[in-house]
N, C-alpha and C. Protein backbone atom coordinates (compact mmCIF):
# COMPACT_ATOMS: atom_id res chain seq x y z
N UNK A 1 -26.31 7.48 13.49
CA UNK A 1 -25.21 7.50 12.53
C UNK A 1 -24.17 6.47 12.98
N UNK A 2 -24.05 5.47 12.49
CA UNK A 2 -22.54 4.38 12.13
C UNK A 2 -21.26 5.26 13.04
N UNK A 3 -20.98 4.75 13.85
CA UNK A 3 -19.56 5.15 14.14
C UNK A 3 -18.57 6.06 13.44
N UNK A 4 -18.55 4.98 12.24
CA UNK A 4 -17.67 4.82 10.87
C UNK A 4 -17.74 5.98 10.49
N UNK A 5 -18.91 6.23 10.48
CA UNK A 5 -19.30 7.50 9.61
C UNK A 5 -19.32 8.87 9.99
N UNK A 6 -19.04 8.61 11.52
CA UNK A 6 -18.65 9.89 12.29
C UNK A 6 -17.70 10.13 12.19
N UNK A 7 -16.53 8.68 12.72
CA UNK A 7 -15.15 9.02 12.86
C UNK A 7 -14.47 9.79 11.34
N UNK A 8 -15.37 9.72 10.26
CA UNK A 8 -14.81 10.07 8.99
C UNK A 8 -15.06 11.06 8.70
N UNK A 9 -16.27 11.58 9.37
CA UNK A 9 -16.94 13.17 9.16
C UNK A 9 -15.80 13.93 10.34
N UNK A 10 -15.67 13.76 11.40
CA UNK A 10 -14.35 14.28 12.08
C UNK A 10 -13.53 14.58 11.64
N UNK A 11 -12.56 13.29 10.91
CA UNK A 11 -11.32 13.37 10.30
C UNK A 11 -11.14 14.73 8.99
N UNK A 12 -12.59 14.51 8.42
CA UNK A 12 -11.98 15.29 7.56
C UNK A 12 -11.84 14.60 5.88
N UNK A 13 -11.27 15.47 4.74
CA UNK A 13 -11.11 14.58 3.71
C UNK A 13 -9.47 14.10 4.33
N UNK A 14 -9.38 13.32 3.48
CA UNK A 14 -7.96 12.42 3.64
C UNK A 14 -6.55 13.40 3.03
N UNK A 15 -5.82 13.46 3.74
CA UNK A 15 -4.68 14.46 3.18
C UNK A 15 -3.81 13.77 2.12
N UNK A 16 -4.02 14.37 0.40
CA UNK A 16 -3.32 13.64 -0.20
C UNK A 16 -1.87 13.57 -0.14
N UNK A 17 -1.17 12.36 -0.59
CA UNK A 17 0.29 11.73 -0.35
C UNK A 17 0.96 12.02 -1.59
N UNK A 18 1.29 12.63 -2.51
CA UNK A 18 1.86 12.66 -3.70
C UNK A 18 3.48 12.10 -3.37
N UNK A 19 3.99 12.77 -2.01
CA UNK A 19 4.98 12.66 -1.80
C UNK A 19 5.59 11.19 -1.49
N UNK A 20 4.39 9.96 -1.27
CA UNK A 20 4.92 8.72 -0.80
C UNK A 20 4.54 8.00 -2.16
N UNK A 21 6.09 7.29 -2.24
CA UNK A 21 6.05 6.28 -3.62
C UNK A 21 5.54 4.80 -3.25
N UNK A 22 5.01 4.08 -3.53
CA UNK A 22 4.92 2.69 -3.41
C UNK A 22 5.24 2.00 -4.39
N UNK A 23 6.25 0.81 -3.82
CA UNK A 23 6.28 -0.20 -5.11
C UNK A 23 5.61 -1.42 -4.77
N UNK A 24 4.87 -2.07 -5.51
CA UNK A 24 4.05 -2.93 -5.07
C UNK A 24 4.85 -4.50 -5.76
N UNK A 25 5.14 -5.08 -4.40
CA UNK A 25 5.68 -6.53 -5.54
C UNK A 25 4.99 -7.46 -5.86
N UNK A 26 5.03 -8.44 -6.62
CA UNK A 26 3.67 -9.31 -6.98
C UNK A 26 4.05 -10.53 -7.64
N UNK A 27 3.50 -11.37 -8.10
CA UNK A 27 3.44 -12.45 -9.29
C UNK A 27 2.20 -12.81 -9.90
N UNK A 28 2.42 -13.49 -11.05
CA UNK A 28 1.53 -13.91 -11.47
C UNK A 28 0.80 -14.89 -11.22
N UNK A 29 -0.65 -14.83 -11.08
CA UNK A 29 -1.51 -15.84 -10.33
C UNK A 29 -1.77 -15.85 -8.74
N UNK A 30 -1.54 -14.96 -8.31
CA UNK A 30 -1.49 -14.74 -6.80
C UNK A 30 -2.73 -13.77 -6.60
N UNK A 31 -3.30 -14.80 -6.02
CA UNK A 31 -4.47 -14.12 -5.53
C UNK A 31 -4.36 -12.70 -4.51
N UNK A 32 -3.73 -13.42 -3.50
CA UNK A 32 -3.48 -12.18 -2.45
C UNK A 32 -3.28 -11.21 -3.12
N UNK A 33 -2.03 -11.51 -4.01
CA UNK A 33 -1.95 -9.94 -5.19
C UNK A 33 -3.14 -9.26 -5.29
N UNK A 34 -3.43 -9.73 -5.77
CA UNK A 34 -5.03 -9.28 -6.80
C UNK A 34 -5.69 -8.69 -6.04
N UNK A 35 -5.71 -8.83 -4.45
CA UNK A 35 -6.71 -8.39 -3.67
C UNK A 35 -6.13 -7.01 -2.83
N UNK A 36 -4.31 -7.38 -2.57
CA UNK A 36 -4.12 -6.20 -2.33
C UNK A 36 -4.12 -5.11 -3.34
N UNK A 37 -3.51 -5.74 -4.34
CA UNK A 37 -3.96 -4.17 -5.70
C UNK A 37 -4.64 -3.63 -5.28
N UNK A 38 -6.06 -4.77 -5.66
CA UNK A 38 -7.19 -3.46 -5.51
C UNK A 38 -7.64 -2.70 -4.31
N UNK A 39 -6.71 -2.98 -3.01
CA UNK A 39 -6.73 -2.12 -1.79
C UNK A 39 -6.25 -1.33 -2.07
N UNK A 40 -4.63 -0.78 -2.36
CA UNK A 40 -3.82 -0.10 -2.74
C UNK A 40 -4.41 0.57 -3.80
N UNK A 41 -4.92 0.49 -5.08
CA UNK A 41 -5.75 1.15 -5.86
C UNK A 41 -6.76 1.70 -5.73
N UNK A 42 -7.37 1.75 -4.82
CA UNK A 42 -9.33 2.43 -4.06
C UNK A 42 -8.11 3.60 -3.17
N UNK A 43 -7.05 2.80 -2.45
CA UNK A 43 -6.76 3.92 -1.63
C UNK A 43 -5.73 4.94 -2.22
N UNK A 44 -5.34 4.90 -3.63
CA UNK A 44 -4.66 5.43 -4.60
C UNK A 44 -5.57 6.56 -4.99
N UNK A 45 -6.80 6.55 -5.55
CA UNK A 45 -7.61 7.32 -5.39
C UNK A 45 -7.58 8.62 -5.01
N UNK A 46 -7.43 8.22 -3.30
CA UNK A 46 -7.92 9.05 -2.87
C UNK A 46 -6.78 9.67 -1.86
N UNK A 47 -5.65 8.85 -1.93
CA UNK A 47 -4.36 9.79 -1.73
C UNK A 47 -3.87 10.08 -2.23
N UNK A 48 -3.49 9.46 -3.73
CA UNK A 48 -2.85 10.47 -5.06
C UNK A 48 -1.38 9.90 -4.68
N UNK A 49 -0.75 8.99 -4.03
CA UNK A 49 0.23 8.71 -4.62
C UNK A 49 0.73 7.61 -5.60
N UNK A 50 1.64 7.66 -6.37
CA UNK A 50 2.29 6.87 -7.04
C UNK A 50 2.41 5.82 -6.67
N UNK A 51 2.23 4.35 -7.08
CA UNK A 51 2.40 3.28 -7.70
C UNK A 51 3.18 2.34 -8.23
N UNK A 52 4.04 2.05 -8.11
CA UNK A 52 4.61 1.00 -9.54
C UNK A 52 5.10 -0.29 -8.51
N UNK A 53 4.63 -1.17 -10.19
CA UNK A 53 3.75 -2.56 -9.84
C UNK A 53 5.49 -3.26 -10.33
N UNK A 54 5.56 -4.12 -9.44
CA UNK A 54 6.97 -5.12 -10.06
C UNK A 54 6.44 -6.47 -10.16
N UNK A 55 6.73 -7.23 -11.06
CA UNK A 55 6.01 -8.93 -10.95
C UNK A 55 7.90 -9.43 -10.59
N UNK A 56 7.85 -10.25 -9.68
CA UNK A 56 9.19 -10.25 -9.27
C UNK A 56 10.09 -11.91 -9.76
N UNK A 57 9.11 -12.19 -10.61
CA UNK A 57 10.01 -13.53 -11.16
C UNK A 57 10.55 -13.12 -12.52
N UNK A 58 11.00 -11.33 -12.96
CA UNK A 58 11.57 -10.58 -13.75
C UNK A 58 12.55 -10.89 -13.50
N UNK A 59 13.14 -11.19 -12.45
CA UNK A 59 14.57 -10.73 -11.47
C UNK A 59 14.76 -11.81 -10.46
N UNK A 60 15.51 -12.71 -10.68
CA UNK A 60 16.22 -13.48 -9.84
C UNK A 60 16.34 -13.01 -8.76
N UNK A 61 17.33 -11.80 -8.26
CA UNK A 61 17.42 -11.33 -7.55
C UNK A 61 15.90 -10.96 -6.18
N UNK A 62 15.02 -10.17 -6.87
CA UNK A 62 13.76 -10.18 -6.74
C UNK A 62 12.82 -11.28 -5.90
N UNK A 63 13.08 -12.83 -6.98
CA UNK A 63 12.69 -13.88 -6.19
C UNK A 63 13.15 -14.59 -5.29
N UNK A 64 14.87 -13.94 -4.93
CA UNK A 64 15.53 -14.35 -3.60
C UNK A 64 14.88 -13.44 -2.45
N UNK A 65 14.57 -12.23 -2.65
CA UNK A 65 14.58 -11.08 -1.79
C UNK A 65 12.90 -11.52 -1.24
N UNK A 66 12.23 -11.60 -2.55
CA UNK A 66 10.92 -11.78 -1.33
C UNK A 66 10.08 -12.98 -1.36
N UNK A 67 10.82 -13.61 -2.44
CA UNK A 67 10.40 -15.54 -2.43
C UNK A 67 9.05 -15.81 -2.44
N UNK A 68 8.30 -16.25 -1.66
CA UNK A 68 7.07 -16.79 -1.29
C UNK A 68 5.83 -15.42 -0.55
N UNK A 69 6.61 -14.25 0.03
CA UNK A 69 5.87 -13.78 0.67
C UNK A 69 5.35 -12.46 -0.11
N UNK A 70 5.22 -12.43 -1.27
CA UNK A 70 4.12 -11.55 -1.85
C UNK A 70 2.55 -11.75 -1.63
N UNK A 71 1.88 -10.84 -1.95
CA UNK A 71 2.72 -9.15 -2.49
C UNK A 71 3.01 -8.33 -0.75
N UNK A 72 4.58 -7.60 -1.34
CA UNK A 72 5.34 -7.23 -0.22
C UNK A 72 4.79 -5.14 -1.41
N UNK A 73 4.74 -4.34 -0.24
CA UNK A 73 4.37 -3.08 -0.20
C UNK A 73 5.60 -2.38 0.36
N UNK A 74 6.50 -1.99 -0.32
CA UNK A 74 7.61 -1.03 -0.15
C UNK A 74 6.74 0.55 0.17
N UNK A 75 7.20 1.51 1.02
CA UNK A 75 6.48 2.81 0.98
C UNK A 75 7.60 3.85 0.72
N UNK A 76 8.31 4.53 0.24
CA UNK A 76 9.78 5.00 0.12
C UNK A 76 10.36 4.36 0.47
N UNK A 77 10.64 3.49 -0.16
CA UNK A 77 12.07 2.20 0.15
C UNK A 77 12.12 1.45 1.27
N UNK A 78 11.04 1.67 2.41
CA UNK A 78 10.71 0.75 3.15
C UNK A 78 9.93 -0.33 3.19
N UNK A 79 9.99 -1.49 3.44
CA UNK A 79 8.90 -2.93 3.10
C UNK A 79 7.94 -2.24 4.58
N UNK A 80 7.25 -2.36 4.34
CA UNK A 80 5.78 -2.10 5.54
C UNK A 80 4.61 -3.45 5.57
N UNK A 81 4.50 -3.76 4.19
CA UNK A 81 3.94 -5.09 4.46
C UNK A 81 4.45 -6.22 3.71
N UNK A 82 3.84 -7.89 4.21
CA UNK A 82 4.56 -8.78 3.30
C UNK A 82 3.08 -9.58 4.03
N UNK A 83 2.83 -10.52 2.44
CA UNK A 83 1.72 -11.63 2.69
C UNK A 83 0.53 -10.71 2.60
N UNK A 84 -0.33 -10.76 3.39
CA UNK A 84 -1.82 -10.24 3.42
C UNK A 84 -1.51 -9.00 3.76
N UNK A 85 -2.24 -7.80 3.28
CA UNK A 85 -2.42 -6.46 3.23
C UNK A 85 -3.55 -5.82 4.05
N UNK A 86 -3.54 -5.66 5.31
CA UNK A 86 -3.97 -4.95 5.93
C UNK A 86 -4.96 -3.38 5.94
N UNK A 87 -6.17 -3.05 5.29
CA UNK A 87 -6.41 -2.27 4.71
C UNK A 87 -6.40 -0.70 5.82
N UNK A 88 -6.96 -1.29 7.09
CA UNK A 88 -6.96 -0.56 8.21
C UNK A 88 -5.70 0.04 8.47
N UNK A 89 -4.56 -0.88 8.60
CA UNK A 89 -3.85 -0.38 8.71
C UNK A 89 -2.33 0.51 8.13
N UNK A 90 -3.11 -0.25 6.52
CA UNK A 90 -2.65 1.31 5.94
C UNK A 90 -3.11 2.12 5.40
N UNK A 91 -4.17 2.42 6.18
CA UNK A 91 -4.96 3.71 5.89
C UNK A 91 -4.34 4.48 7.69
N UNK A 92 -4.06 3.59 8.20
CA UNK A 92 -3.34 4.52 9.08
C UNK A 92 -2.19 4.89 9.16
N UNK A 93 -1.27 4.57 8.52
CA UNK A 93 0.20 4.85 8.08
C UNK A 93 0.11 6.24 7.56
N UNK A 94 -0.94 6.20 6.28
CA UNK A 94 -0.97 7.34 5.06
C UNK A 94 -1.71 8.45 6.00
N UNK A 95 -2.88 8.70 6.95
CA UNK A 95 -3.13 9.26 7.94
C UNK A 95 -2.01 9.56 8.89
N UNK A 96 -1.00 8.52 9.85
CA UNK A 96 -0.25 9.19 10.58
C UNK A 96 0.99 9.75 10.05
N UNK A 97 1.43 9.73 9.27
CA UNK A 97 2.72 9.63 8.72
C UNK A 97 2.31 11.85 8.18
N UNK A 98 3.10 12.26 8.86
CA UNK A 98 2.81 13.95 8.08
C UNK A 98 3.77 14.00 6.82
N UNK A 99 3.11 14.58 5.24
CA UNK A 99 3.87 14.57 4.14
C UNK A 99 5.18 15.63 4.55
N UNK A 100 6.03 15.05 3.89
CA UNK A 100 7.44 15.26 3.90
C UNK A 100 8.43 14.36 4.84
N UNK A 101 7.41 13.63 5.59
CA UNK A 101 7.98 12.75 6.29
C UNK A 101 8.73 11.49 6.26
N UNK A 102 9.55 10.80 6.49
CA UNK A 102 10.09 9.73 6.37
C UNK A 102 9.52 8.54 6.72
N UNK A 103 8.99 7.78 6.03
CA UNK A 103 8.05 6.69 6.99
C UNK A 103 8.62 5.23 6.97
């Protein structure tokens, strides 16, 4: 048996997150976008939290704040990522982080 496939039979199912919001920032034509979505969306799934997508050349403001380095991943009002999206490691955030928690 795969490592992988142990360490996941251990863990358990995944404890859903209802409680953590994400806002996902983005633009249009950005690949990276496109690729973290669909990270953030497979792992939406299967933690059940909320979502919402900003394209940030809406807002001036927006394109001062995160300029060039989308897509940036807010998790309750915190930025956690900016540029490339890390899938490992936020599947370990949503794993370490206990719901009700502040992350």
């Amino acid at each position: 048996m795969p490592i992988a496939l142990l360490l996941q039979w251990l863990r358990g199912k995944p404890t859903p997150r209802p409680d953590l919001q994400f806002v996902f920032f983005t633009r249009a034509g950005c690949c990276l976008c496109d690729n973290a979505l669909e990270i953030v969306n497979r792992l939406q799934s299967v933690y059940f939290f909320a979502v919402e997508v900003v394209d940030i050349d809406t807002s001036p403001e927006l394109v001062q704040a995160h300029g060039n380095w989308v897509p940036v991943i807010a998790i309750n009002g915190t930025v956690r990522f900016r540029g490339r999206i890390n899938e490992v490691l936020l599947k370990r955030l949503l794993d370490a982080v206990p719901p009700g928690a502040t992350v």
